[in-house]
C-alpha atoms as a PDB file:
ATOM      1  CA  UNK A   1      68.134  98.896 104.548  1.00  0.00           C
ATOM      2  CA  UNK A   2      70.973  98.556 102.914  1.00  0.00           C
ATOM      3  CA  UNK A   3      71.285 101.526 100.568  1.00  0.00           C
ATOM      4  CA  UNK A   4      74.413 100.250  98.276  1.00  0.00           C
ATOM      5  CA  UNK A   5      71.573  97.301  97.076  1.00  0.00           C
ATOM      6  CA  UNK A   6      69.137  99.877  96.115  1.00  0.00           C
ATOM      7  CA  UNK A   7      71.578 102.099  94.240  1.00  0.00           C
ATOM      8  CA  UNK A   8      72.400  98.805  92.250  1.00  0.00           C
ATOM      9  CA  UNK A   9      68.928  97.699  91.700  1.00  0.00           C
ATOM     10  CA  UNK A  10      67.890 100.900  90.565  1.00  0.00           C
ATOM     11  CA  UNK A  11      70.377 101.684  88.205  1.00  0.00           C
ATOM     12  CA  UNK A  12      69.335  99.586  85.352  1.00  0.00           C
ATOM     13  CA  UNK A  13      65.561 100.131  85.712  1.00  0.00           C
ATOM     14  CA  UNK A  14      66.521 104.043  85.276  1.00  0.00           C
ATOM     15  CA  UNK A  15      68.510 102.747  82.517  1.00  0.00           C
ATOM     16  CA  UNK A  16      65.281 100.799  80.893  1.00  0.00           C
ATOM     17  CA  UNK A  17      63.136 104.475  80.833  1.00  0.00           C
ATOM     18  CA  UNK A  18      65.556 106.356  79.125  1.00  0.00           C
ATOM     19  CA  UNK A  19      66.655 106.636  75.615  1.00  0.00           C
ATOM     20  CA  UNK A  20      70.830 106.216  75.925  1.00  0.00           C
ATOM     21  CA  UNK A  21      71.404 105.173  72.011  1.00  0.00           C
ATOM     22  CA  UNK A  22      74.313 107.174  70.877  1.00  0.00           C
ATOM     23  CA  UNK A  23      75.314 108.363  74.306  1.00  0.00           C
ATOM     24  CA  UNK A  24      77.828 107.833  76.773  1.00  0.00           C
ATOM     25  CA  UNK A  25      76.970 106.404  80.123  1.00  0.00           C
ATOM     26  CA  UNK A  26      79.349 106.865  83.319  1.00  0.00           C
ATOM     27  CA  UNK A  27      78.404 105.515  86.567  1.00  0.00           C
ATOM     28  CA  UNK A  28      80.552 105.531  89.773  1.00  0.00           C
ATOM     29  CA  UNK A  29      82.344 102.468  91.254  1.00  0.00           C
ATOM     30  CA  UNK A  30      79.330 101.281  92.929  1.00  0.00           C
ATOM     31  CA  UNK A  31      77.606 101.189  89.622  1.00  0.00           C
ATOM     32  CA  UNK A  32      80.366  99.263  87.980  1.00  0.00           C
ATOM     33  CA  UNK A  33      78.187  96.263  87.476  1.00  0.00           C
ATOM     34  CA  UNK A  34      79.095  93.642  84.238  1.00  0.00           C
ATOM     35  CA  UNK A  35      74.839  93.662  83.732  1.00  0.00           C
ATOM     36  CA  UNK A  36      75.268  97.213  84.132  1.00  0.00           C
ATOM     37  CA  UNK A  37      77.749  97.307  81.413  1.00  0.00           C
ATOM     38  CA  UNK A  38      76.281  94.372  78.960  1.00  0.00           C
ATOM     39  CA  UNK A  39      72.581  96.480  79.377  1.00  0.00           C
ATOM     40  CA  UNK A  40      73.804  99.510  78.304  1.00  0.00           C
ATOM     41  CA  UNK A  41      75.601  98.335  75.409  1.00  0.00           C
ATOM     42  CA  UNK A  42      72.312  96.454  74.752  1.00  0.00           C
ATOM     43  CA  UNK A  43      70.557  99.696  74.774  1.00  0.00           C
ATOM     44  CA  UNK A  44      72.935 101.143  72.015  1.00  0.00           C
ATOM     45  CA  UNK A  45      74.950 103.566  74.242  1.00  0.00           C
ATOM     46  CA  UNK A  46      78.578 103.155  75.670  1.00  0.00           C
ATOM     47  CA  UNK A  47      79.674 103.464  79.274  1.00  0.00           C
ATOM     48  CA  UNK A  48      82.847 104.785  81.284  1.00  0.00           C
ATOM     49  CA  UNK A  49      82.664 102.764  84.420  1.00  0.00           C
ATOM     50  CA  UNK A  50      84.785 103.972  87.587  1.00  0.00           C
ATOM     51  CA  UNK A  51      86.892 101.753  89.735  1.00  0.00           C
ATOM     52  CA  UNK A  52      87.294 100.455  92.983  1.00  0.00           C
ATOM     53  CA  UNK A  53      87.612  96.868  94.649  1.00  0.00           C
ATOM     54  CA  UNK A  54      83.973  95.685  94.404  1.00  0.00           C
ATOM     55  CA  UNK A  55      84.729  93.679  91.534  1.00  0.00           C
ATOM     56  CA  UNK A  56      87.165  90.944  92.506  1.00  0.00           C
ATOM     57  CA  UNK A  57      90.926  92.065  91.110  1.00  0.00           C
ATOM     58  CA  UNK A  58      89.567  93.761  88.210  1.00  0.00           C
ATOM     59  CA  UNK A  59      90.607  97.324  90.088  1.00  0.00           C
ATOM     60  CA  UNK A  60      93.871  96.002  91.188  1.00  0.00           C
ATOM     61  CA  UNK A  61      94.643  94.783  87.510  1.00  0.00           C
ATOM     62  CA  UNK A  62      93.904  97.907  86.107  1.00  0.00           C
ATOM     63  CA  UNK A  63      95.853 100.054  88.630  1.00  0.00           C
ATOM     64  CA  UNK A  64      98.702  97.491  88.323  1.00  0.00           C
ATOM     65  CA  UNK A  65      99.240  98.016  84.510  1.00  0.00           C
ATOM     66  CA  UNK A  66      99.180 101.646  85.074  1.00  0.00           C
ATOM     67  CA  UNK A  67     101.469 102.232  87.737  1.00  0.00           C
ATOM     68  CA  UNK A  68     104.227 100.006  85.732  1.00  0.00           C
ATOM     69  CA  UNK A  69     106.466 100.449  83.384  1.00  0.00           C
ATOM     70  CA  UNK A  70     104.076  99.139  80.874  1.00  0.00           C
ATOM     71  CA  UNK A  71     102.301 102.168  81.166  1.00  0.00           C
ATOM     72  CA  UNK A  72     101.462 104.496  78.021  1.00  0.00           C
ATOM     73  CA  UNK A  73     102.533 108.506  78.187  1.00  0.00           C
ATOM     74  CA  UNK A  74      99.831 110.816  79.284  1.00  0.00           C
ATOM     75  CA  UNK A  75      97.332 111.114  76.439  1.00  0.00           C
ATOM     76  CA  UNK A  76      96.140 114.801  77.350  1.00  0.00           C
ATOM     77  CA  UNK A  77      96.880 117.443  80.438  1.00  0.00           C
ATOM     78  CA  UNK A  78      94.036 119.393  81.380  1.00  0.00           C
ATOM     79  CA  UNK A  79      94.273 122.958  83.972  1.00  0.00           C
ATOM     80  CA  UNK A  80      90.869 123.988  85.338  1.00  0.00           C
ATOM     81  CA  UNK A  81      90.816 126.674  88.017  1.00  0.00           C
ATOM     82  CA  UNK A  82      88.007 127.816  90.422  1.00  0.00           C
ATOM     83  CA  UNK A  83      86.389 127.983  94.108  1.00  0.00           C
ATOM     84  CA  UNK A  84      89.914 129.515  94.728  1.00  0.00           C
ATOM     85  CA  UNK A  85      91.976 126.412  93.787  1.00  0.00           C
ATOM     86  CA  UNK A  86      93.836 124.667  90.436  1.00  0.00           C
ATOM     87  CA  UNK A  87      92.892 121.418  89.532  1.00  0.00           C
ATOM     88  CA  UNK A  88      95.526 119.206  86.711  1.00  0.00           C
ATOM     89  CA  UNK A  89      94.168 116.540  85.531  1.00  0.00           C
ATOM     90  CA  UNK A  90      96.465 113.979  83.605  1.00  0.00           C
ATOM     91  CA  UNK A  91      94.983 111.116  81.644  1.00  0.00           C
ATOM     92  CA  UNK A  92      96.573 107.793  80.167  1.00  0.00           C
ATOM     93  CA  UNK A  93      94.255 105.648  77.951  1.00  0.00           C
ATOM     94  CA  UNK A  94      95.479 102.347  76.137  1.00  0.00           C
ATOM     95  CA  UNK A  95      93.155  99.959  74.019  1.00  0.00           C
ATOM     96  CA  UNK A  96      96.216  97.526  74.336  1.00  0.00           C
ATOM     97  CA  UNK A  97      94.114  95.267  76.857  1.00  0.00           C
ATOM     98  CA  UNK A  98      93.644  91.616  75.282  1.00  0.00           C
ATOM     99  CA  UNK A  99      95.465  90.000  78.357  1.00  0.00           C
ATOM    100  CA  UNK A 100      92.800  91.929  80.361  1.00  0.00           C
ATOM    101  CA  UNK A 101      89.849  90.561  78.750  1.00  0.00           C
ATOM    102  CA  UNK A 102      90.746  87.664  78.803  1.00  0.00           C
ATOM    103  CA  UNK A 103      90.917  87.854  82.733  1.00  0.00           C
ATOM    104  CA  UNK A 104      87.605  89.840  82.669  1.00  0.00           C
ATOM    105  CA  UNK A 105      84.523  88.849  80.417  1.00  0.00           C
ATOM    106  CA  UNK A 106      82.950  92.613  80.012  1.00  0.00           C
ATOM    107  CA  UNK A 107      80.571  93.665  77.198  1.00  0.00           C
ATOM    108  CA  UNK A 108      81.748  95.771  74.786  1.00  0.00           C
ATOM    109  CA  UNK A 109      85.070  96.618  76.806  1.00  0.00           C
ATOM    110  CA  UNK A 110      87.607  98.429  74.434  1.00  0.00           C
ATOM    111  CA  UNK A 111      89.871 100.570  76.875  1.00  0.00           C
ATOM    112  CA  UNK A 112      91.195 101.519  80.353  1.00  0.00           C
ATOM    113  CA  UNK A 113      91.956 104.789  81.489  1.00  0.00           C
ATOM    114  CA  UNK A 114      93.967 106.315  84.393  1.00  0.00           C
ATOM    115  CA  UNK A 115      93.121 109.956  85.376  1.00  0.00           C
ATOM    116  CA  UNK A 116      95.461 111.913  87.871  1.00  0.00           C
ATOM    117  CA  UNK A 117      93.755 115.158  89.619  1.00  0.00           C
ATOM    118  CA  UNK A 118      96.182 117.347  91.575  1.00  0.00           C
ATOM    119  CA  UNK A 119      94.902 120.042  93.129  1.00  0.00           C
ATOM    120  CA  UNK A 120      96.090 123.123  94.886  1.00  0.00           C
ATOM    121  CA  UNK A 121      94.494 125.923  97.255  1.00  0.00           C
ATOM    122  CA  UNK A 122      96.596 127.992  99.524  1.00  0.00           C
ATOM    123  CA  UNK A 123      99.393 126.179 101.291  1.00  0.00           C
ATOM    124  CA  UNK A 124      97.390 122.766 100.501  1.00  0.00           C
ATOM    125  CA  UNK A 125      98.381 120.087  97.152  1.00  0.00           C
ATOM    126  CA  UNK A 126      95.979 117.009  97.154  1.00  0.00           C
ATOM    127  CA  UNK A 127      96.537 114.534  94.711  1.00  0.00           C
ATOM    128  CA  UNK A 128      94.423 111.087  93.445  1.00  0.00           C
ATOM    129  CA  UNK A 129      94.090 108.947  90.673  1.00  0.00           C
ATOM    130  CA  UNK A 130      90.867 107.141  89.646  1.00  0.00           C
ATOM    131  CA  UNK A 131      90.627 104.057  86.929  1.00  0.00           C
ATOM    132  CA  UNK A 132      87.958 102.879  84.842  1.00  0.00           C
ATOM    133  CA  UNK A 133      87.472 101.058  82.003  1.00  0.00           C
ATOM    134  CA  UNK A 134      85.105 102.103  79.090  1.00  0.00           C
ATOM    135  CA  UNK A 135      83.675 100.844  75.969  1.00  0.00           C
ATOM    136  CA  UNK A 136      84.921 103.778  73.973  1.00  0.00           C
ATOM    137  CA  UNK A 137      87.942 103.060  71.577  1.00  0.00           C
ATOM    138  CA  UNK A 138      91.406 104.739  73.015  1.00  0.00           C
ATOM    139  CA  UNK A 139      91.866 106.634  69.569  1.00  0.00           C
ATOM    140  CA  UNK A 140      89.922 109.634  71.232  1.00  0.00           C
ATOM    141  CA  UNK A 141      91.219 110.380  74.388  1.00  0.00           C
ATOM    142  CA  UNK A 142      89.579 113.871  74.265  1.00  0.00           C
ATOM    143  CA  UNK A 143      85.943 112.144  74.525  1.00  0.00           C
ATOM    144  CA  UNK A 144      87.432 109.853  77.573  1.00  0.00           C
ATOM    145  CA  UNK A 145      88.660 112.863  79.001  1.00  0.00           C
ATOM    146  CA  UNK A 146      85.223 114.733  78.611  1.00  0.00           C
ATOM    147  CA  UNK A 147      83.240 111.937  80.145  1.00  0.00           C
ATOM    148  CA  UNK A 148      85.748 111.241  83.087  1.00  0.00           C
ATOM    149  CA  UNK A 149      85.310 115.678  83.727  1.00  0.00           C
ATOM    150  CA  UNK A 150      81.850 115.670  83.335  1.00  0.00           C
ATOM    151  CA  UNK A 151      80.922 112.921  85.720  1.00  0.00           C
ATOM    152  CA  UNK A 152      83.696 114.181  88.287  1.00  0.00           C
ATOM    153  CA  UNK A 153      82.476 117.732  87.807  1.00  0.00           C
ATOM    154  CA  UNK A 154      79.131 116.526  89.389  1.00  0.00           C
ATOM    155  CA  UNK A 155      80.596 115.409  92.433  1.00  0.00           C
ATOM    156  CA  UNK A 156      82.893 117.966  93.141  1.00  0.00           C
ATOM    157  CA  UNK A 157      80.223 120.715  92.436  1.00  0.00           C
ATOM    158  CA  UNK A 158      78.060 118.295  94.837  1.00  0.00           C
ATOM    159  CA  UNK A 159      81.026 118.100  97.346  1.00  0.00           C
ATOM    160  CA  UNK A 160      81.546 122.016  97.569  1.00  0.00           C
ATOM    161  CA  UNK A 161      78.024 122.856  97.891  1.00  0.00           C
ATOM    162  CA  UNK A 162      77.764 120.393 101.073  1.00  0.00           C
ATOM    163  CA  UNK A 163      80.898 121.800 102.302  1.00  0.00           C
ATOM    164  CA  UNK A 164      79.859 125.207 101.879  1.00  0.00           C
ATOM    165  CA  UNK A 165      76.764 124.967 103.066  1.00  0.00           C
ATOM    166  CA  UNK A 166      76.949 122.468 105.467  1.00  0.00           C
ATOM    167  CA  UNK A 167      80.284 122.302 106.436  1.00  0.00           C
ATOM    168  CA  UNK A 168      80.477 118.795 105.624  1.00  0.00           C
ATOM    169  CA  UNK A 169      84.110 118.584 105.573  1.00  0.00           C
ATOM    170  CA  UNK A 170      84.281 119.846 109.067  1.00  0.00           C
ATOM    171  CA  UNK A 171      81.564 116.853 110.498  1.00  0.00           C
ATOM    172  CA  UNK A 172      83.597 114.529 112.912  1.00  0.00           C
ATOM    173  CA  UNK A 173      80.882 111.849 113.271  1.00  0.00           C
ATOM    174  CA  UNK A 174      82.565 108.769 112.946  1.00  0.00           C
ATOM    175  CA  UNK A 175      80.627 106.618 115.471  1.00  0.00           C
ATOM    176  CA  UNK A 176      78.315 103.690 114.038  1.00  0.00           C
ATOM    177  CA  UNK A 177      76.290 104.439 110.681  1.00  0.00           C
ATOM    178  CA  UNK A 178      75.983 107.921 112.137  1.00  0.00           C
ATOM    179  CA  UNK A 179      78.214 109.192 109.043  1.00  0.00           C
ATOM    180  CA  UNK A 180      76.086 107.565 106.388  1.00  0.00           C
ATOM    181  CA  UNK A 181      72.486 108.965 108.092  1.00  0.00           C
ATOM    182  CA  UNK A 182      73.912 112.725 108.520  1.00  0.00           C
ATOM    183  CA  UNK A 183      75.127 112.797 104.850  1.00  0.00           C
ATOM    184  CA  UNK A 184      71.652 111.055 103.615  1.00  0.00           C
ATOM    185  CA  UNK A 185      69.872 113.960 105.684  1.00  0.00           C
ATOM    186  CA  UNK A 186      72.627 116.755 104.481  1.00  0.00           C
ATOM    187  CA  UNK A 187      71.206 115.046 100.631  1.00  0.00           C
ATOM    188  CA  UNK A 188      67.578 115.488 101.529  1.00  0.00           C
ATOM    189  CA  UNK A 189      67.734 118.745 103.192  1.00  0.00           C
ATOM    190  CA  UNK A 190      69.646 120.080  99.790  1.00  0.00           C
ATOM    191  CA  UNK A 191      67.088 119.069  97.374  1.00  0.00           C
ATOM    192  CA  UNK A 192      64.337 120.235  99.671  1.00  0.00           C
ATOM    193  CA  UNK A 193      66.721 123.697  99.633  1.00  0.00           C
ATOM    194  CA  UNK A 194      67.462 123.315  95.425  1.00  0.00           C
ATOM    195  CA  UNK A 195      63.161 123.145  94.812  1.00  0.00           C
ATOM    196  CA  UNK A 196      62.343 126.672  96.844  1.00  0.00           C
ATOM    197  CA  UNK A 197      62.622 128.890  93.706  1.00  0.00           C
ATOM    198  CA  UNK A 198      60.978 131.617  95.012  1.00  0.00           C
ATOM    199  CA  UNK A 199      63.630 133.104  97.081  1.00  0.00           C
ATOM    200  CA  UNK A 200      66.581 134.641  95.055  1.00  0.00           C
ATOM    201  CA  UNK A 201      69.525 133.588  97.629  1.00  0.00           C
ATOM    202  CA  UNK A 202      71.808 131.059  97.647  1.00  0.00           C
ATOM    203  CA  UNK A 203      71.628 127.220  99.477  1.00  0.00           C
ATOM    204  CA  UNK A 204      73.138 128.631 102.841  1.00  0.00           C
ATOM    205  CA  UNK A 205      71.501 131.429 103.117  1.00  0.00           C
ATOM    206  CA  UNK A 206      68.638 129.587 102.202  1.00  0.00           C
ATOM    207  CA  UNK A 207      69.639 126.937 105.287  1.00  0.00           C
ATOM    208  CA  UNK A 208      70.043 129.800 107.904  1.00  0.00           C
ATOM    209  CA  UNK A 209      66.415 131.523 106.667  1.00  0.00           C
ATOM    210  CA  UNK A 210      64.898 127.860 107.170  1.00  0.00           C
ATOM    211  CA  UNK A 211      66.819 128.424 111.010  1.00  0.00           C
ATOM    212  CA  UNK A 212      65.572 131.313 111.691  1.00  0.00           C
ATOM    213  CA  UNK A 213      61.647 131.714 110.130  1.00  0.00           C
ATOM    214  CA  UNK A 214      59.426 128.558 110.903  1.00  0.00           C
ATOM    215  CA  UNK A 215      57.470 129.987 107.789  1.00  0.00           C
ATOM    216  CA  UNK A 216      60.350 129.680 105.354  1.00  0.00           C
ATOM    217  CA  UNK A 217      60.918 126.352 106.999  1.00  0.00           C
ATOM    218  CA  UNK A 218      57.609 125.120 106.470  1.00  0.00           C
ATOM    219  CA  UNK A 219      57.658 126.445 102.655  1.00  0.00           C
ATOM    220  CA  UNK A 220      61.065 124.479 102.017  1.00  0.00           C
ATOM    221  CA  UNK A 221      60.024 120.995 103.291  1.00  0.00           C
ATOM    222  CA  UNK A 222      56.376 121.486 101.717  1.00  0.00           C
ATOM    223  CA  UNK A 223      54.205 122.213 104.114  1.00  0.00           C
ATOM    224  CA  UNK A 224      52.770 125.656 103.151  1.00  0.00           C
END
C-alpha cells in the first residue's frame, strides 16, 4: 500500500468536512498539491504549503532565488528555548514573484518564504532551512511566521515525544521498508498511549507500565 497516495487522497476529502473560510491552511511537502492549493482557496481559506522536490523545479526555483543575491533581508528573527536547547528561526518573505508564476500556474499564490532554524543543545548546533510558498500577501510577515511555527511546532513536539519515549532517534533500522513500518507502529502505539486517560503519568512511563502489566496493556490497546 503505498501510504504517500493515501496521505494525498485524503487530504482534500478532510478538507471538504471542515469549515476553513477565513483560516490558514499549512500542509507539509507531501501535501503540496496545486488541487490541494486551488481547493482550499475554493473553500475561502489560504494555505502555506512546504517544499521539497515532488513538484518538478518548483522547490529548486524557490531555493534558488533565496540563496542569491536577489534575496530580500530577513523579515523577522525569532529565539524560542526549551527541552534544554535554543532554537533561531530567521524568515525572508518577498511577494516580488511574477517571473515565478509565470513558471508555476498556482491558485491564489502571492508569496514565498524562506525560514532558517538553528538550533543548539550542549556541544551540538544543527541548522536547516525549509521553503514554501503561500497565498498570504508578504506585507505581514508576522502571520507567515506564525503559520510556518505553528505547523513546525507540531512536528517537533511529535519528534521529541517519539524520541523520548521511544528512542526513535537512536533506531538503526535501515534495511528494506523496515524504517517506514517501525515508525507507523511507534505512530499507532502513541495514540493508543495519548487515549488511556485514566492513568496520570506520562507516554513512557505509560510504555514501560504497558511492558510490565498485561492488564494495563490490554486497557491501552482496548481490550478491557
Amino acid at each position: 500500500m503505498d501510504n504517500k497516495s493515501n496521505e494525498i487522497t485524503a487530504i482534500p476529502k478532510l478538507l471538504s468536512r471542515l469549515n476553513i473560510a477565513g483560516s490558514v491552511v499549512t500542509v507539509d511537502a507531501m501535501g503540496c498539491q496545486k488541487r490541494i492549493a486551488q481547493q482550499i482557496i475554493q473553500q475561502g481559506g489560504d494555505y502555506v504549503l512546504s517544499q521539497k522536490g515532488n513538484q518538478g523545479n518548483l522547490h529548486e526555483d524557490v531555493a534558488t532565488y533565496f540563496t542569491s543575491q536577489l534575496s530580500p533581508e530577513a523579515a523577522m528573527v525569532t529565539v524560542d528555548g526549551g527541552h534544554g536547547r535554543i532554537e533561531t528561526r530567521t524568515i525572508c518573505v518577498t511577494d516580488e514573484i511574477a517571473w515565478l508564476k509565470e513558471r508555476h500556474a498556482w491558485a491564489g499564490l502571492q508569496s514565498i518564504i524562506a525560514v532558517t532554524a538553528t538550533r543548539e543543545s550542549e556541544n551540538r548546533i544543527t541548522g536547516e532551512t525549509r521553503y514554501f510558498i503561500s497565498s498570504l500577501s508578504a506585507n505581514n510577515p508576522a502571520k507567515l511566521e506564525h503559520a510556518v511555527r505553528a505547523h513546525w511546532a507540531i512536528e517537533n513536539n511529535l519528534h521529541w515525544v517519539l524520541d523520548i519515549a521511544f528512542d526513535e532517534d537512536g533506531n538503526r533500522t535501515r534495511k528494506g521498508h523496515s524504517a517506514a513500518n517501525l515508525a507507523t507502529i511507534r505512530h499507532i502505539a502513541l495514540n493508543l498511549i495519548n487515549k488511556e486517560k485514566i492513568s496520570k503519568i506520562g507516554v513512557k512511563i505509560k510504555r514501560l507500565k504497558a511492558g510490565w502489566d498485561n492488564d494495563y496493556l490490554l486497557r491501552i490497546i482496548g481490550v478491557i
